[in-house]
N, C-alpha and C. Protein backbone atom coordinates (compact mmCIF):
# COMPACT_ATOMS: atom_id res chain seq x y z
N UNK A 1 11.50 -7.15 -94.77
CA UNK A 1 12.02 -5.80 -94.64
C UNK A 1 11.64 -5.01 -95.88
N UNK A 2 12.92 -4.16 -96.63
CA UNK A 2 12.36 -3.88 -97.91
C UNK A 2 11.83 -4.64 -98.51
N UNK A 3 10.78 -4.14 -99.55
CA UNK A 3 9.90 -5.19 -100.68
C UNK A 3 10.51 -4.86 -102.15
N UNK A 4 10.94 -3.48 -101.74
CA UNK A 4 11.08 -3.09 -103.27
C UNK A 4 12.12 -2.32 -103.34
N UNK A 5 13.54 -3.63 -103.68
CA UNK A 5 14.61 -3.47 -104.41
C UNK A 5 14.87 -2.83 -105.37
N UNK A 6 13.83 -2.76 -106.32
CA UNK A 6 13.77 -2.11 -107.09
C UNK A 6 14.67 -0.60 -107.47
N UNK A 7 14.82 0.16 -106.59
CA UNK A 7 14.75 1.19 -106.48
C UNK A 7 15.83 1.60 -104.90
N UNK A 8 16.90 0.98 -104.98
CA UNK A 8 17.51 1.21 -103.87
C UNK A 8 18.14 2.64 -103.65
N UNK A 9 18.05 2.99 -102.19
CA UNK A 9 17.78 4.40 -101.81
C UNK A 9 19.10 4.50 -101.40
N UNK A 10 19.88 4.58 -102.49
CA UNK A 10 21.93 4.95 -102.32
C UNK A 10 21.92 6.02 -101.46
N UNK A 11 20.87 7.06 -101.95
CA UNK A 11 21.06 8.93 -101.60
C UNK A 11 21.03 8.82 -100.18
N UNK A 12 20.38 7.79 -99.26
CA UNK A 12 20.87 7.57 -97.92
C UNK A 12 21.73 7.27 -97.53
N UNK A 13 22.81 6.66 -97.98
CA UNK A 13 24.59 6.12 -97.74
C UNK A 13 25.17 7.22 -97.57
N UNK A 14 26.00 6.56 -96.89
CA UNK A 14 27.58 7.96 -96.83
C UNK A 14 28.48 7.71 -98.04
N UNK A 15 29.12 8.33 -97.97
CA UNK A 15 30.38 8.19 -99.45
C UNK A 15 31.53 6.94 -98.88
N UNK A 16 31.44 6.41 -97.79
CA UNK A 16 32.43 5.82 -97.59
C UNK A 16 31.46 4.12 -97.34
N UNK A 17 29.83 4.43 -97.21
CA UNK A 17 29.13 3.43 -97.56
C UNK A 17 29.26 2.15 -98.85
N UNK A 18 29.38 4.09 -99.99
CA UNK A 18 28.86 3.04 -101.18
C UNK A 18 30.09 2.93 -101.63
N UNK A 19 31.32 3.21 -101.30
CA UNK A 19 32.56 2.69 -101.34
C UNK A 19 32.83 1.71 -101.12
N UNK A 20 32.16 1.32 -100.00
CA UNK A 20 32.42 -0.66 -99.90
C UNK A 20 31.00 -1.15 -100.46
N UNK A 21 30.00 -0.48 -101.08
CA UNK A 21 29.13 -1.39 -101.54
C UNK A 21 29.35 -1.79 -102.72
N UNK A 22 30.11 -1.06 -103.49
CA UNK A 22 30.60 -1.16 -105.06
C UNK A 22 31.95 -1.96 -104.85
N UNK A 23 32.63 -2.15 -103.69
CA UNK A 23 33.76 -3.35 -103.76
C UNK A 23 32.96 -4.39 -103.37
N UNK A 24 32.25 -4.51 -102.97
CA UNK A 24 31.61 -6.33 -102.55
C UNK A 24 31.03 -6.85 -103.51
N UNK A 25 31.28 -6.38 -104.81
CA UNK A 25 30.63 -7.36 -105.95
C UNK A 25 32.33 -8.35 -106.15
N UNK A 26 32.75 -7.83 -105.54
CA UNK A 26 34.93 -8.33 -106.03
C UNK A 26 34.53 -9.82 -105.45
N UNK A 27 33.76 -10.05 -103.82
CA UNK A 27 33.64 -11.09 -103.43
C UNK A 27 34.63 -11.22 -102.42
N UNK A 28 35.35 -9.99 -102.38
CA UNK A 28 36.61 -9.95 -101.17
C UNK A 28 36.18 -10.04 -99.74
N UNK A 29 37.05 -10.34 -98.80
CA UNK A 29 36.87 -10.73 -97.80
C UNK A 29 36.43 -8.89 -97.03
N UNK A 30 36.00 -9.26 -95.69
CA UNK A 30 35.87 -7.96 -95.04
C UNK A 30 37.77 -7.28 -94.76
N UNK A 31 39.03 -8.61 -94.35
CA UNK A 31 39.98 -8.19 -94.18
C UNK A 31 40.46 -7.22 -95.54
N UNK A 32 40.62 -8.02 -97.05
CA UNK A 32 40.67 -7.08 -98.24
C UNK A 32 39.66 -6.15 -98.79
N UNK A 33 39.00 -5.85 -97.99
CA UNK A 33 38.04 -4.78 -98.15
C UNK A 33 38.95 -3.56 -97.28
N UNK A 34 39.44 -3.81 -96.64
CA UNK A 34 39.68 -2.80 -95.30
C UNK A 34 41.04 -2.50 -96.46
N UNK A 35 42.04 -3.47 -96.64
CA UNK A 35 42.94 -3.07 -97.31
C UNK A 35 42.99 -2.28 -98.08
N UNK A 36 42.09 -2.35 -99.14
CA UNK A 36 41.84 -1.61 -100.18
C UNK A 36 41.42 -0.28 -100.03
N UNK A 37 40.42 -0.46 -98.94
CA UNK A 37 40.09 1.25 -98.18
C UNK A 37 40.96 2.03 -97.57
N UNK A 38 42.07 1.88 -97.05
CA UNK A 38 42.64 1.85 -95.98
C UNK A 38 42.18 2.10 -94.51
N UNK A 39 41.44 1.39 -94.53
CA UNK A 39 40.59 1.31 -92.92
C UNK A 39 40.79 0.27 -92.45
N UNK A 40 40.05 0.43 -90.94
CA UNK A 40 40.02 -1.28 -90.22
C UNK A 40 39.08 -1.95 -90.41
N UNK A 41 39.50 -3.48 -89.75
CA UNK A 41 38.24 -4.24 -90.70
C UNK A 41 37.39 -3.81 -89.93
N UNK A 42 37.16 -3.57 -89.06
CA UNK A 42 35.84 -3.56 -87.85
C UNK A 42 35.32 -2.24 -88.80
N UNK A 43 36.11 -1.56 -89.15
CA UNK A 43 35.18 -0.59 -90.04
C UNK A 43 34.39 -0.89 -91.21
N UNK A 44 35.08 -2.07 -91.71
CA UNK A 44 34.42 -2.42 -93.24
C UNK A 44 33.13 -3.12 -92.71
N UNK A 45 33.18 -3.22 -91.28
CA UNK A 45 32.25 -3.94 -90.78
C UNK A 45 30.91 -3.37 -90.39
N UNK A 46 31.54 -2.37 -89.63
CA UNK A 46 30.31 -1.33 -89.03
C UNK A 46 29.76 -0.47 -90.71
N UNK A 47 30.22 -0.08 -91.42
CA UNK A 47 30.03 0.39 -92.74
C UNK A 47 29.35 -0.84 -93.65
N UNK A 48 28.79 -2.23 -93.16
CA UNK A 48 28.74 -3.16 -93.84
C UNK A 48 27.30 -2.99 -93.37
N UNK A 49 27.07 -3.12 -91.71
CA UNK A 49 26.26 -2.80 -91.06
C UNK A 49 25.25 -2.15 -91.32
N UNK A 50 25.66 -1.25 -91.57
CA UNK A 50 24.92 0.19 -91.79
C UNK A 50 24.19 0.29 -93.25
N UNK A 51 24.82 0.10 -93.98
CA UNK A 51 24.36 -0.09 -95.31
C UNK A 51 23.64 -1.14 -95.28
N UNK A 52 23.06 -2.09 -94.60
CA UNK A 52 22.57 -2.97 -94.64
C UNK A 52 21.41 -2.57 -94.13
N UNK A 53 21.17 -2.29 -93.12
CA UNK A 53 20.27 -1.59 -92.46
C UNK A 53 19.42 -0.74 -93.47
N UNK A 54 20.11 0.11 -93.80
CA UNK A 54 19.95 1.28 -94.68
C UNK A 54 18.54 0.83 -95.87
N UNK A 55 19.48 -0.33 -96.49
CA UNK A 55 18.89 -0.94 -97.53
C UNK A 55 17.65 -2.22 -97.83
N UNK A 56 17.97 -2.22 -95.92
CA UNK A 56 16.57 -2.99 -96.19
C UNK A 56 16.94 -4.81 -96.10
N UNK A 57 18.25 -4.79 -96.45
CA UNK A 57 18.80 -6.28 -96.61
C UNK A 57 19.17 -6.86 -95.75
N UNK A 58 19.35 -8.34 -95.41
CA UNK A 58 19.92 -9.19 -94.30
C UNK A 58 21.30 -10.13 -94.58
N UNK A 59 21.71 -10.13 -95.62
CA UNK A 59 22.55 -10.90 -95.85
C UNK A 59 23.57 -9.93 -96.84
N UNK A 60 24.48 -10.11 -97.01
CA UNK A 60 25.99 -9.86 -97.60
C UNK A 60 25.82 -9.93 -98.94
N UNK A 61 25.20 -10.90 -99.41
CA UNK A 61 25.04 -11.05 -101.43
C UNK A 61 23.87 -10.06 -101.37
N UNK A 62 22.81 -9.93 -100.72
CA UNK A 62 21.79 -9.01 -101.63
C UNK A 62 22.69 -7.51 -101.78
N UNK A 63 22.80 -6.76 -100.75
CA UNK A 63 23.72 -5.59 -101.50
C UNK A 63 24.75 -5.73 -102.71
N UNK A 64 25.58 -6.85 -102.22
CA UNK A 64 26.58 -7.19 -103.54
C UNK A 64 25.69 -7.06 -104.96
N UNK A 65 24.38 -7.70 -104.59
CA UNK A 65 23.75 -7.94 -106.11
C UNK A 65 23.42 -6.57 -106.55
N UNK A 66 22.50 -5.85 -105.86
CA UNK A 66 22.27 -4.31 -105.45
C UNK A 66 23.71 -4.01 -106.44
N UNK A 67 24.68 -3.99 -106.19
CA UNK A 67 25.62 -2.94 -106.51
C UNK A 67 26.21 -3.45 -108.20
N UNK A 68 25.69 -4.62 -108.23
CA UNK A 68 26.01 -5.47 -109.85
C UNK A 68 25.38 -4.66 -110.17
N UNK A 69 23.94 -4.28 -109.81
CA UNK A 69 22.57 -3.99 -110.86
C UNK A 69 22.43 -2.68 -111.26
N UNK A 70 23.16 -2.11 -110.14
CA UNK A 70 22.69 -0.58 -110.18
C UNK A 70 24.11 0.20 -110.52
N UNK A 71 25.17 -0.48 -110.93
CA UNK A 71 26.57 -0.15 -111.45
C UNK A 71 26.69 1.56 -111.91
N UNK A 72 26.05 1.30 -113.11
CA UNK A 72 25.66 2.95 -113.88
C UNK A 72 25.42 3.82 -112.46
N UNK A 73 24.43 3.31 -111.71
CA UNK A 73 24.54 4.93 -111.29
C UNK A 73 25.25 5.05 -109.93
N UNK A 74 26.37 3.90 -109.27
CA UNK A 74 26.88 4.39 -108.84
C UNK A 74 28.49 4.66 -109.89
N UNK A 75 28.56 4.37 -110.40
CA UNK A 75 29.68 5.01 -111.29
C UNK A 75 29.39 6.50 -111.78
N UNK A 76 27.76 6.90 -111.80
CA UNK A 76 27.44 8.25 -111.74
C UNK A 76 27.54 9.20 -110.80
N UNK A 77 27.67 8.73 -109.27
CA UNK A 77 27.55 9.15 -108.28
C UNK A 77 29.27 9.45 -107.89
N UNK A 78 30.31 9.07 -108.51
CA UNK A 78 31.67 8.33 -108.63
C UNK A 78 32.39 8.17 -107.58
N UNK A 79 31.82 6.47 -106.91
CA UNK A 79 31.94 5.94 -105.69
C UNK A 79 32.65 4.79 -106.31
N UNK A 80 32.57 4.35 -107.69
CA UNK A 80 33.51 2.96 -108.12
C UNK A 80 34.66 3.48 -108.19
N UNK A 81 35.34 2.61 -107.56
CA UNK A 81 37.27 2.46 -107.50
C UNK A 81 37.58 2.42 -109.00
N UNK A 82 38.98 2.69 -109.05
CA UNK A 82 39.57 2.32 -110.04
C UNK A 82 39.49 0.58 -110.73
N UNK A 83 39.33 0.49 -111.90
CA UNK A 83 38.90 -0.47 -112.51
C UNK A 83 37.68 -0.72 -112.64
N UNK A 84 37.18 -1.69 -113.22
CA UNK A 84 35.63 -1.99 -113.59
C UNK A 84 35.27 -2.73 -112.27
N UNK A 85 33.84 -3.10 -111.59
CA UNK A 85 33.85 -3.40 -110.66
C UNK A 85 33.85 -4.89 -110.80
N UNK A 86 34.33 -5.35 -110.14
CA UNK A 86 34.17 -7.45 -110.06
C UNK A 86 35.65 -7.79 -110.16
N UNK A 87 35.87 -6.35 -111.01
CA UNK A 87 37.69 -6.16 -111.28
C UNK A 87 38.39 -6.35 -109.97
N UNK A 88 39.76 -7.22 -109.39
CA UNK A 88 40.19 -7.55 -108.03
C UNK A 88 41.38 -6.52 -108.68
N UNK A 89 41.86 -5.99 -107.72
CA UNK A 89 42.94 -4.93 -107.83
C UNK A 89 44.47 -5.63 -107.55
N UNK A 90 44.61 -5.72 -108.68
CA UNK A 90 46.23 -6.77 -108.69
C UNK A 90 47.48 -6.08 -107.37
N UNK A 91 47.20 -5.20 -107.30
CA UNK A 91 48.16 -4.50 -106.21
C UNK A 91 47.68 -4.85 -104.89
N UNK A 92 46.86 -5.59 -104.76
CA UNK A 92 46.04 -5.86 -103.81
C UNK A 92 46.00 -7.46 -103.15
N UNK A 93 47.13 -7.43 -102.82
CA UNK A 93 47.65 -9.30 -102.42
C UNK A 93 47.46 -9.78 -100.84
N UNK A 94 46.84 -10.78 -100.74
CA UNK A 94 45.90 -11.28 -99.25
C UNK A 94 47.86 -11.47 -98.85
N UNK A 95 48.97 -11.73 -99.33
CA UNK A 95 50.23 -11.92 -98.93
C UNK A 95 51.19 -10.35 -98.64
N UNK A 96 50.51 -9.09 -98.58
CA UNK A 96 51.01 -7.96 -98.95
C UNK A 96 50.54 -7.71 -97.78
């Protein structure tokens, strides 16, 4: 698919894209993804989808890595949540 990661094309995402692309470095499930958004999971899903597509990728870790690498500029774009990203949001309990 894509060859060149290098240079991933964010400016094609929606705002609610790179919202879950900058939480999947956490390693959270699609259910605490939804939590944290307040959406459904089928949404964190179809939004998982899509960005995937988008980017060229087939699997779940290459965006995650994507969003390690390219941190700065989505924290420029200001799509990172509160806290640093990898950061798990203590208010945020798989028991809550």
């Amino acid at each position: 698919m894509g060859s060149d990661h290098g240079r991933a094309s964010f400016h094609e995402l929606t705002g609610r894209e790179l919202e879950v692309l900058s939480l999947l470095v956490t390693g959270d499930s699609n259910r605490r993804l939804a939590q944290r958004l307040e959406i459904a999971e089928r949404t964190v899903k179809a939004h998982l989808t899509s960005l995937m597509r988008k980017l060229g990728v087939e699997s779940r870790v290459e965006p995650s890595l994507l969003a390690q690498r390219y941190q700065k500029a989505l924290s420029d774009l200001g799509v990172i949540p509160k806290g640093s990203m990898g950061e798990r949001d203590a208010s945020c309990r798989s028991g809550t």
